[in-house]
Structures are given as structure tokens and as C-alpha cells.
N, C-alpha and C. Protein backbone atom coordinates (compact mmCIF):
# COMPACT_ATOMS: atom_id res chain seq x y z
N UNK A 1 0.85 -1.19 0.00
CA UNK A 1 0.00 0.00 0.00
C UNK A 1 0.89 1.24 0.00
N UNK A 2 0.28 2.27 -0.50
CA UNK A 2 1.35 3.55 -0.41
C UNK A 2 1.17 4.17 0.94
N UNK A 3 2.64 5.11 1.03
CA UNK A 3 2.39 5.59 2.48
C UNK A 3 1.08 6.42 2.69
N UNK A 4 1.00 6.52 4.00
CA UNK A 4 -0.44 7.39 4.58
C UNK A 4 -0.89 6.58 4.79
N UNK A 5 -2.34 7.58 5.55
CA UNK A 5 -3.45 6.60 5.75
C UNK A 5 -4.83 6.60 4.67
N UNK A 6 -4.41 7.79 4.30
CA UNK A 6 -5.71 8.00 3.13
C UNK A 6 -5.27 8.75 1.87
N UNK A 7 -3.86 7.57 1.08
CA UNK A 7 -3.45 8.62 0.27
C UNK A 7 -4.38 8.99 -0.66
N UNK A 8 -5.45 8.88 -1.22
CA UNK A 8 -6.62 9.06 -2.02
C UNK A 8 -7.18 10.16 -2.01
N UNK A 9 -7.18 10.69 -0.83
CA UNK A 9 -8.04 11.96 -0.14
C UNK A 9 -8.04 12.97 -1.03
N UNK A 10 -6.45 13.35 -1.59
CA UNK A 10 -5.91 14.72 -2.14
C UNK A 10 -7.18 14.49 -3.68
N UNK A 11 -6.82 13.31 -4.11
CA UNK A 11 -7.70 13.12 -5.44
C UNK A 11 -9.58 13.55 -5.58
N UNK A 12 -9.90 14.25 -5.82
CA UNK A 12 -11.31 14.87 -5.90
C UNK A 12 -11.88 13.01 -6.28
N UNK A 13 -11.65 13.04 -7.22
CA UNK A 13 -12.35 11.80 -7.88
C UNK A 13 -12.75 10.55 -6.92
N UNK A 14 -12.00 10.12 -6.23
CA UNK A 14 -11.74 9.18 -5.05
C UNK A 14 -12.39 9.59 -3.94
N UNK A 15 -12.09 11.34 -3.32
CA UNK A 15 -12.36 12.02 -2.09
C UNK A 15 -13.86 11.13 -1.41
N UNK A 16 -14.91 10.73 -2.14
CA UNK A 16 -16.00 10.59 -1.84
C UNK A 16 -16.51 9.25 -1.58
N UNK A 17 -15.02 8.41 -1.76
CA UNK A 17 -15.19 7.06 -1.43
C UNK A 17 -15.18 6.46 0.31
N UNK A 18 -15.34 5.64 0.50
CA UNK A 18 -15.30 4.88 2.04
C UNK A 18 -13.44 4.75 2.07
N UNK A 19 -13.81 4.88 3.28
CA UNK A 19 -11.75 4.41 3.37
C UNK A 19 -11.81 3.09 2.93
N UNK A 20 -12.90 2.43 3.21
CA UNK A 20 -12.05 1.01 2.90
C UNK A 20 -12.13 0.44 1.67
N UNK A 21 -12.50 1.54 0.55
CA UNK A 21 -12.63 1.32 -0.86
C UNK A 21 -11.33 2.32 -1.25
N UNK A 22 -11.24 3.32 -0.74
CA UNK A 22 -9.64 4.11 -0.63
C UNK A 22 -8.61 2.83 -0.97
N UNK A 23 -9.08 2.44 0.66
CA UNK A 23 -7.32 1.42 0.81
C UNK A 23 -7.31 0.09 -0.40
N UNK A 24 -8.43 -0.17 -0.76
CA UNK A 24 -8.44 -1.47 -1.77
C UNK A 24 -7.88 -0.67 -3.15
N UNK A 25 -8.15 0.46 -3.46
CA UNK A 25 -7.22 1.75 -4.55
C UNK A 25 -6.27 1.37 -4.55
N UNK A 26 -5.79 2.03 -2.97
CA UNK A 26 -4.23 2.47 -3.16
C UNK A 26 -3.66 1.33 -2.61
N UNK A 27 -4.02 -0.26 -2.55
CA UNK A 27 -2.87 -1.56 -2.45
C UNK A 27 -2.78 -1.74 -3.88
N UNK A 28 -3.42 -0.81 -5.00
CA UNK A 28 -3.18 -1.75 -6.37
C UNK A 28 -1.82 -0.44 -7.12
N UNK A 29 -1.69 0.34 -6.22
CA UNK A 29 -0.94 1.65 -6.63
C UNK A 29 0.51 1.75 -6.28
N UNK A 30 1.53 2.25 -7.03
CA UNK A 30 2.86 2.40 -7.07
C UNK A 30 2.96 3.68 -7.58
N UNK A 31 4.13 4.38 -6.86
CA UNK A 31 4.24 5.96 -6.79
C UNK A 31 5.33 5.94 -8.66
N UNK A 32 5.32 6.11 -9.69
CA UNK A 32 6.42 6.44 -10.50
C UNK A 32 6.47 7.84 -10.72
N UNK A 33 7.68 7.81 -11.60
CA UNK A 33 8.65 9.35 -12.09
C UNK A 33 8.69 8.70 -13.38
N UNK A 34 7.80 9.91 -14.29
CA UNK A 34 7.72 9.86 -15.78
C UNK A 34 8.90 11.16 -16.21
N UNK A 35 9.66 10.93 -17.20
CA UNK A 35 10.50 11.96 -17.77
C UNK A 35 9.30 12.82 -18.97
N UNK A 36 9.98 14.13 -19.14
CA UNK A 36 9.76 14.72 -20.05
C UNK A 36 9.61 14.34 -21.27
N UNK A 37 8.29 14.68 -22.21
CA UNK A 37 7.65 13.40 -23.42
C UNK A 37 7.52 11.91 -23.35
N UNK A 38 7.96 11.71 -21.93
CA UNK A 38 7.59 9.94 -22.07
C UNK A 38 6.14 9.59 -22.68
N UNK A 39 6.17 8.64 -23.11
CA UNK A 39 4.69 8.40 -23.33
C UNK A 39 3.86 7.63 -22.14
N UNK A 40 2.47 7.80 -21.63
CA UNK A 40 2.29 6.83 -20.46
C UNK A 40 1.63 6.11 -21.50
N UNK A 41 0.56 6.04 -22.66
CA UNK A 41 -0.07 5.82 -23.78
C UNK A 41 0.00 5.59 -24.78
N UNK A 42 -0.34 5.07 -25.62
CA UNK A 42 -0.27 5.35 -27.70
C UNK A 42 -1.95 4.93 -27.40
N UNK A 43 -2.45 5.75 -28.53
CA UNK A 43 -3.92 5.36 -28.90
C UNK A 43 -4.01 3.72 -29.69
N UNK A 44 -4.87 3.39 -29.43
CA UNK A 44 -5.20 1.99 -30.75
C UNK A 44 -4.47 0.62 -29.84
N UNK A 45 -3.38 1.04 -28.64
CA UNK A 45 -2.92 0.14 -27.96
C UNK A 45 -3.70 -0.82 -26.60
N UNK A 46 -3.32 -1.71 -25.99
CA UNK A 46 -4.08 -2.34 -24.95
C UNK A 46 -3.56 -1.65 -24.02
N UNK A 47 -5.19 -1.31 -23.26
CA UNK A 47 -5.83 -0.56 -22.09
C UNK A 47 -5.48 -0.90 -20.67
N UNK A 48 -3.94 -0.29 -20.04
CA UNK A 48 -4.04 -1.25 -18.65
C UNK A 48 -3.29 0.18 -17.89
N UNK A 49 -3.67 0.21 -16.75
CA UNK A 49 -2.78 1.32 -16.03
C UNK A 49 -4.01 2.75 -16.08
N UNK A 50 -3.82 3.54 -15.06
CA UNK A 50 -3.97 4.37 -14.93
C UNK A 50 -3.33 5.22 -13.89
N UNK A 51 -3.59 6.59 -14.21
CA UNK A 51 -2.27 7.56 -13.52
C UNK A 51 -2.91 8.84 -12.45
N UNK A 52 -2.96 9.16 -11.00
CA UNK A 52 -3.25 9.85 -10.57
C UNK A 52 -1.94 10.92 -10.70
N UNK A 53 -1.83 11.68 -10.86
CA UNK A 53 -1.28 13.28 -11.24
C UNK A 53 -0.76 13.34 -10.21
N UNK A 54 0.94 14.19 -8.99
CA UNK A 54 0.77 14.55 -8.17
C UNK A 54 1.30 15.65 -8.35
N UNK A 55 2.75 15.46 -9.26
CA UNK A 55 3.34 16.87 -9.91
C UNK A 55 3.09 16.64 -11.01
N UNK A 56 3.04 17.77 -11.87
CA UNK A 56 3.86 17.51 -13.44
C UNK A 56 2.86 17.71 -14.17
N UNK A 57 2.76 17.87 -15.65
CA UNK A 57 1.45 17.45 -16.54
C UNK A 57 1.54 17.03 -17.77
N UNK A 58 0.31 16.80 -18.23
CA UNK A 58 0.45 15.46 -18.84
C UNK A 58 -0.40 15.86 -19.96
N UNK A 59 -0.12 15.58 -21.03
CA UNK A 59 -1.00 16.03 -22.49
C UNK A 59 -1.73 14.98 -22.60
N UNK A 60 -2.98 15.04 -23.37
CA UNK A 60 -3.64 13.75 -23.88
C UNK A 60 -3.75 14.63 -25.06
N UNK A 61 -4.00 13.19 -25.84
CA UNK A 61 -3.31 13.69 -27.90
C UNK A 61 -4.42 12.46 -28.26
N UNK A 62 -4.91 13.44 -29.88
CA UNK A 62 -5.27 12.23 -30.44
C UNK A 62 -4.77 12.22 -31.94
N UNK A 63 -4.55 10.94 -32.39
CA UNK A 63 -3.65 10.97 -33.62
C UNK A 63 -5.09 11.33 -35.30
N UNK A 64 -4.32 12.30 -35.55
CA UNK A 64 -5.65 12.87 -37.03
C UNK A 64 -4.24 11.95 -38.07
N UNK A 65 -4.87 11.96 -38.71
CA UNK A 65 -4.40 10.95 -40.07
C UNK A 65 -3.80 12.25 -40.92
N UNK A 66 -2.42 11.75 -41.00
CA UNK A 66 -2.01 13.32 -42.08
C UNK A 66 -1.48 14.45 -41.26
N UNK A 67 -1.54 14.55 -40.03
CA UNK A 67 -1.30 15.41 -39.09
C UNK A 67 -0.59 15.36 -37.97
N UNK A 68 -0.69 14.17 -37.25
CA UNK A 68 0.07 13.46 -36.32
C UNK A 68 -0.74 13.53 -35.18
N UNK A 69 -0.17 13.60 -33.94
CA UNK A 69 -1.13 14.26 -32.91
C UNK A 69 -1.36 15.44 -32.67
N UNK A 70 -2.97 15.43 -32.16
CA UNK A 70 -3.33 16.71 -31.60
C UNK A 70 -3.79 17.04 -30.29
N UNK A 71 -3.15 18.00 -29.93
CA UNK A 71 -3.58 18.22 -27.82
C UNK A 71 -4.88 18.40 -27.79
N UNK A 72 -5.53 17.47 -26.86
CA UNK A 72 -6.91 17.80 -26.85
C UNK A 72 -6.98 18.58 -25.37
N UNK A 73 -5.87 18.56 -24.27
CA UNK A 73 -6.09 18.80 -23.23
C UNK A 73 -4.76 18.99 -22.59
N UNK A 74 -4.55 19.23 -21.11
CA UNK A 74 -3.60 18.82 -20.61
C UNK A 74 -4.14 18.76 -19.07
N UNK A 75 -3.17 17.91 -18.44
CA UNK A 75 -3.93 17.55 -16.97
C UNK A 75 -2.75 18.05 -16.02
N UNK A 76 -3.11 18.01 -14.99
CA UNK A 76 -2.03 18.49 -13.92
C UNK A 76 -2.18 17.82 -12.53
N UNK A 77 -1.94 18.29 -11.27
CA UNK A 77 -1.65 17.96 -9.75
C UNK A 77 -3.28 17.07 -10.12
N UNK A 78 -3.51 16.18 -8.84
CA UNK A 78 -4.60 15.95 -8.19
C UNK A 78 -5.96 15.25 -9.47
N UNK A 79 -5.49 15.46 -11.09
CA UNK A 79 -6.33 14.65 -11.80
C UNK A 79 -5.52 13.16 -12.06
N UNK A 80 -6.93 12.47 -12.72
CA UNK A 80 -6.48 10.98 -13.75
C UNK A 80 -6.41 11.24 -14.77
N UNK A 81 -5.50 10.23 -15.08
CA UNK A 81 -4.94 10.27 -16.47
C UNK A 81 -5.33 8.66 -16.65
N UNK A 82 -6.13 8.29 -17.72
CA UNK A 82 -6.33 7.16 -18.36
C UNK A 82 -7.15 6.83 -18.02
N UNK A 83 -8.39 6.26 -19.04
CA UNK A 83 -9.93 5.59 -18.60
C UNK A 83 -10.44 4.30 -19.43
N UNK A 84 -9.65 3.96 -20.24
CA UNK A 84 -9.97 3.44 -20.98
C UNK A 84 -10.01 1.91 -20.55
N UNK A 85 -9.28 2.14 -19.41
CA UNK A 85 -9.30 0.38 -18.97
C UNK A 85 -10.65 -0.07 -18.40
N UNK A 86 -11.20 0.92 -18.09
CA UNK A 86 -12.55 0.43 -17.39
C UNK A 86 -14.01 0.25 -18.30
N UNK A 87 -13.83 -0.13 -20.17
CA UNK A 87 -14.60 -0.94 -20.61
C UNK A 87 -14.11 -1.47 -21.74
N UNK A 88 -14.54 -2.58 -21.98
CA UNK A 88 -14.05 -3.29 -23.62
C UNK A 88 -14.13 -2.40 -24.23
N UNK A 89 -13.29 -2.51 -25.62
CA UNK A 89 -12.12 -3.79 -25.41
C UNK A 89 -11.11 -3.42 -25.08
N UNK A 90 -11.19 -2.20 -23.52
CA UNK A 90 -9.69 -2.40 -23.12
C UNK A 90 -8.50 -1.60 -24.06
N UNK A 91 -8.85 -0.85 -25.00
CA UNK A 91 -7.82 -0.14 -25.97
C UNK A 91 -7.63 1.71 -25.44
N UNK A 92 -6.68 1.74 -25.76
CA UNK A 92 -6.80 3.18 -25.48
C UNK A 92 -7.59 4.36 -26.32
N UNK A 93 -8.08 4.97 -26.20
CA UNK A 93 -8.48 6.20 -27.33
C UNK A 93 -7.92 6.92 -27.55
N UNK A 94 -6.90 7.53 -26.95
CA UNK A 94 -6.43 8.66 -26.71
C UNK A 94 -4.74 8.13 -26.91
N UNK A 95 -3.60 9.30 -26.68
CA UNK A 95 -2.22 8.96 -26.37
C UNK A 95 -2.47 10.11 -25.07
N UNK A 96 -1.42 9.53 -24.39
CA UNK A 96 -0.96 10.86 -23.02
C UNK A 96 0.83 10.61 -23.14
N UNK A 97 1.38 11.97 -23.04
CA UNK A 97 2.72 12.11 -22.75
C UNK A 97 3.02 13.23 -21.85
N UNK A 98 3.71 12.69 -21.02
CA UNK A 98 4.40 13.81 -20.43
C UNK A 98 4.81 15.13 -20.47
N UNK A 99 4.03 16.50 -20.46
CA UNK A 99 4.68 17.85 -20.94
C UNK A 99 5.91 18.41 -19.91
N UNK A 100 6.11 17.80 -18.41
CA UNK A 100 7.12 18.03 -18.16
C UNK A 100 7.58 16.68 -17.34
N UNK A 101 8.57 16.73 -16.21
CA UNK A 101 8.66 15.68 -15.23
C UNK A 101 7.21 15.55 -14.49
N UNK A 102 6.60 13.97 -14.47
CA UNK A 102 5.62 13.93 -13.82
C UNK A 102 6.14 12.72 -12.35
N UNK A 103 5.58 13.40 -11.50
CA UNK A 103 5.30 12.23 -10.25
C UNK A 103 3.56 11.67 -10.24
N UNK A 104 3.54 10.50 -9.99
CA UNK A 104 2.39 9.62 -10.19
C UNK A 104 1.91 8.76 -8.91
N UNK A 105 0.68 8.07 -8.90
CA UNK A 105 0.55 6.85 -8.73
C UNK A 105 -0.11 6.32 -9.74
N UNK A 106 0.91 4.84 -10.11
CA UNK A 106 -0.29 3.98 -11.14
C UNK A 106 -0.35 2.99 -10.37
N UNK A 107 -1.83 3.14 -11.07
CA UNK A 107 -2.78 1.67 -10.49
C UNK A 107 -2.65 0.83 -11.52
N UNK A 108 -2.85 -0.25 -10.70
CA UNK A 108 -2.99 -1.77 -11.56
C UNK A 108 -4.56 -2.10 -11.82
N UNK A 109 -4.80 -1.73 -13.19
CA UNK A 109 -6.13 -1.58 -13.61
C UNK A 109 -6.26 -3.06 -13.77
N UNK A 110 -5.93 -4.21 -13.89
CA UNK A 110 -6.10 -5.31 -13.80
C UNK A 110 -6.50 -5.54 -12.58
N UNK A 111 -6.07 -5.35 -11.80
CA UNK A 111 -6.11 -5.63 -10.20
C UNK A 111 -7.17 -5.09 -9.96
N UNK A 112 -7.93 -3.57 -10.22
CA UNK A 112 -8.69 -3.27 -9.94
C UNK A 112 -10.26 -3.95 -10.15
N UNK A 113 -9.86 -4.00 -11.51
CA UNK A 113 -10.94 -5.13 -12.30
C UNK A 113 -11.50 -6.35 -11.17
N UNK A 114 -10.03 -7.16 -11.42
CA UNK A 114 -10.59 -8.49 -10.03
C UNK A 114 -11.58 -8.01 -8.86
N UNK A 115 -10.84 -7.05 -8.20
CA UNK A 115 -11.12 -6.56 -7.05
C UNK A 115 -12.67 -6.30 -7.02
N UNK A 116 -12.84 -5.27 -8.90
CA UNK A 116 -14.37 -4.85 -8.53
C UNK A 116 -15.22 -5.77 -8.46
N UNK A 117 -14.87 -7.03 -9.85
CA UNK A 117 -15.48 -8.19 -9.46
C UNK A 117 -15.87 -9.34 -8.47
N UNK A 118 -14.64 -9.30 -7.76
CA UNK A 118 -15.02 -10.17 -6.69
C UNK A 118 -16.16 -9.39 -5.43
N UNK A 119 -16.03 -8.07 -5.54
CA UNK A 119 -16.37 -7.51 -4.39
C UNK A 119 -17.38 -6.46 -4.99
N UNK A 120 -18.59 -7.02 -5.44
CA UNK A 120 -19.70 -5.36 -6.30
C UNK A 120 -20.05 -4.68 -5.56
N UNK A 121 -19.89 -4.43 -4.47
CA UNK A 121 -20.06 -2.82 -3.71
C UNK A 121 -19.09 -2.19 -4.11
N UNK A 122 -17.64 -2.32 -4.15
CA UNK A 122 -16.39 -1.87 -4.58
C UNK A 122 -16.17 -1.45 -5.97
N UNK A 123 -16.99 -2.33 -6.60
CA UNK A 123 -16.82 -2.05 -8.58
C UNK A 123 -18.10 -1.60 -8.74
N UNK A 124 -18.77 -0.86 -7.81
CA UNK A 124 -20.00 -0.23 -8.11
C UNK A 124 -19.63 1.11 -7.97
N UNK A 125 -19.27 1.48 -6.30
CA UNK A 125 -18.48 2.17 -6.14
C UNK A 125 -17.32 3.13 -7.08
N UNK A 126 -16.60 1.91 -7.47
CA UNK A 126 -15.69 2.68 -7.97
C UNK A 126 -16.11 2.97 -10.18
N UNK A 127 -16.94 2.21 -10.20
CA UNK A 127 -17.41 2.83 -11.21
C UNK A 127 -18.44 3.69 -11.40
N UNK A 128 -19.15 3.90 -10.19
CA UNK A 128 -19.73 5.48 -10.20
C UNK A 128 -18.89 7.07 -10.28
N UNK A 129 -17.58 6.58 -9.53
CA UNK A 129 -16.52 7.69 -9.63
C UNK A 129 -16.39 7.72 -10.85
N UNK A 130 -15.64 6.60 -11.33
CA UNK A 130 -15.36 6.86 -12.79
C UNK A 130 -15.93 7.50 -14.16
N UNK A 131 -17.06 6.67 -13.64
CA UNK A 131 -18.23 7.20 -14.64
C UNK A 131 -18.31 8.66 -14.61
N UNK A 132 -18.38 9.48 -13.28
CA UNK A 132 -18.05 10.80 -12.69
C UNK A 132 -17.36 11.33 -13.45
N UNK A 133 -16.43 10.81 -13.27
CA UNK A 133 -15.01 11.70 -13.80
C UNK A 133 -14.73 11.57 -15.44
N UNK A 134 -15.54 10.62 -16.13
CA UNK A 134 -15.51 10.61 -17.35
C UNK A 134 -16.36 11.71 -17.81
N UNK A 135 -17.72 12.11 -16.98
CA UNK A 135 -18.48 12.88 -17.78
C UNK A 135 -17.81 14.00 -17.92
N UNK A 136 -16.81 14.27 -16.66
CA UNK A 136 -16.82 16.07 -16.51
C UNK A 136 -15.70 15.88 -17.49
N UNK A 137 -14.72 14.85 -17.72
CA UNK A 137 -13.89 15.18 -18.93
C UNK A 137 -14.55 15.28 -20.29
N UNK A 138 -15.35 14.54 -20.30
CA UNK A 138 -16.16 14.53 -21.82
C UNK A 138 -16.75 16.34 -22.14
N UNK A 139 -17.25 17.42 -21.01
CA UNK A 139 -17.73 18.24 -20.70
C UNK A 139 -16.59 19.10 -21.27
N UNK A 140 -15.19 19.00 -20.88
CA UNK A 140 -14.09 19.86 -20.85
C UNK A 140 -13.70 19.51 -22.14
N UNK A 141 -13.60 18.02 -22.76
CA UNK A 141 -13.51 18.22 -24.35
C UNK A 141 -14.11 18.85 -25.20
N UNK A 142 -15.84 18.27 -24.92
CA UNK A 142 -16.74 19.15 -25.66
C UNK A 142 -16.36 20.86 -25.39
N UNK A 143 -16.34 21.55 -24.59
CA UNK A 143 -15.93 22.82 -24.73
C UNK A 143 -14.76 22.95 -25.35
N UNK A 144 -13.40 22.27 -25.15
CA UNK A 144 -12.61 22.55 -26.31
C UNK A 144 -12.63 22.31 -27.62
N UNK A 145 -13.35 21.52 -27.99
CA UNK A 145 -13.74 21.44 -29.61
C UNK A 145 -14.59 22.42 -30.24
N UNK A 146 -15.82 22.88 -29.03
CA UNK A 146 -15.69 24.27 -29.84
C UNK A 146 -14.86 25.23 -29.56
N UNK A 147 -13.75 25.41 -29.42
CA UNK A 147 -13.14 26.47 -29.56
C UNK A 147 -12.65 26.19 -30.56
N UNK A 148 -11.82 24.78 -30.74
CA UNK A 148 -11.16 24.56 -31.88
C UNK A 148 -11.84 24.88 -33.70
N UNK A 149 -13.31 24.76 -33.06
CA UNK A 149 -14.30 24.80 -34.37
C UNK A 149 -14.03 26.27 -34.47
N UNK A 150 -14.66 27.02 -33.35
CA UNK A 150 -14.63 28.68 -33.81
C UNK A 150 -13.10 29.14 -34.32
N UNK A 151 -12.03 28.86 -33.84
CA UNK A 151 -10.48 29.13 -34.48
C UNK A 151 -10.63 28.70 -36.02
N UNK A 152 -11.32 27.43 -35.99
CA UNK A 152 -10.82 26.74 -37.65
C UNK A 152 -12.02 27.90 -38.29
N UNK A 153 -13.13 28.58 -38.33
CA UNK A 153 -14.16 29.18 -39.22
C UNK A 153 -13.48 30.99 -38.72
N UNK A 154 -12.27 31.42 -37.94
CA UNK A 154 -11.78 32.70 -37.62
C UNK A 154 -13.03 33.77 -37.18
N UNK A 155 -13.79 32.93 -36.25
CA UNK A 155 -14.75 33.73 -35.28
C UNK A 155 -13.80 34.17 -34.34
């Protein structure tokens, strides 16, 4: 388990869980140090891992054909990075890389999986957060795409 007693707390996303759905989190979690442009991601790849933010930030990109990638976002302290593990088939959508040195915890999205399964208060739980935290990102894309729309028509 990572140190503390409730390392989860700082994370909004988590904040609203039971400790003892906290601590079943953070035994599947390991603290890493991502370098500058590492990739944590490639889009189109298999879906495992996810990244709570503590320093650093982190681009998510999606690859346009002819163009390469494009920033759809960037994340910082206290967000997640990666969602894709939590439905078939498990692939990524997105790429995320590193925009500077990041400190982390990744979870073992495998582990989590078991966990929710064996235990459905826990994978109910923790896929209500998720689900959470997917909408308000879906919310923050949709507003950046229209901006991107009004830039591309020079409103």
C-alpha cells in the first residue's frame, strides 16, 4: 500500500469514497517518475494502467491521419490520467505524454478489475466515480472542440 493513511483523499475523484474502498485503490498503486515526453499511452494500444497526477502534466493527444497528434487537453496535480481500462475492449483512445517531469501513482487496472469483481459494492463504487469523472472530462472536451471549431471558421 502507499504511504499514509488516506493517500486518495488529495484526489477529488476518489475524495467521496469509504476508506475502505480508498485502501483497496491504493494496495493496487505504485508511486512512479515519468520523464519529459515519455509516453504513459499510444492510442489503438491495450488498455491497462492508470495515472493519478501529483506533480507535473500530462498532455492527452489524439492521432488525425495526415497530421500526427493533436492536444486535446492537458492535466495536472490531483487529476487521472487514463480511462480506458474500465470498458471493452480495453484499448486506449487517446495517447498521453508527459509535458514536463511527472510524479504519479499507477494503479494496476487489472487488479482493480478483479477486485471490482469479486467484491460489487467496490466495482460499483468505484465505477460510479469513474463514470463521474468521465463525464466532466467529456464536458471539458466538448468545450474545447468548440473552440477549436470557432479558431478553424476565424470567429
Amino acid at each position: 500500500m502507499l504511504p499514509g493513511s488516506r493517500p486518495l483523499l488529495n484526489f477529488p475523484l476518489f475524495a467521496g469514497l469509504s476508506a475502505e474502498h480508498q485502501t483497496l485503490i491504493a494496495e493496487t498503486g505504485r508511486t512512479v517518475e515519468l520523464a519529459k515526453r515519455q509516453h504513459l499511452f499510444v492510442q489503438d494500444t491495450p488498455a491497462r494502467g492508470c495515472w493519478l497526477i501529483h506533480r507535473g502534466r500530462v498532455s492527452i493527444e489524439t492521432l488525425v491521419p495526415g497530421h500526427g497528434a493533436l492536444p486535446i487537453e492537458a492535466l495536472g496535480p490531483n487529476e487521472l490520467v487514463g480511462w480506458s481500462w474500465c470498458v471493452p475492449p480495453y484499448r486506449w483512445q487517446f495517447s498521453a505524454m508527459a509535458l514536463s517531469e511527472v510524479t504519479a501513482i499507477e494503479l494496476d487496472t487489472d487488479l482493480l478489475r478483479s477486485t471490482a469483481k469479486e467484491n460489487p459494492a467496490f466495482g460499483y463504487a468505484l465505477s460510479q466515480q469513474m463514470l463521474a469523472g468521465v463525464a466532466q472530462r467529456l464536458r471539458h472536451t466538448r468545450a474545447r472542440l468548440v473552440d477549436i471549431a470557432r479558431i478553424a471558421r476565424g470567429c
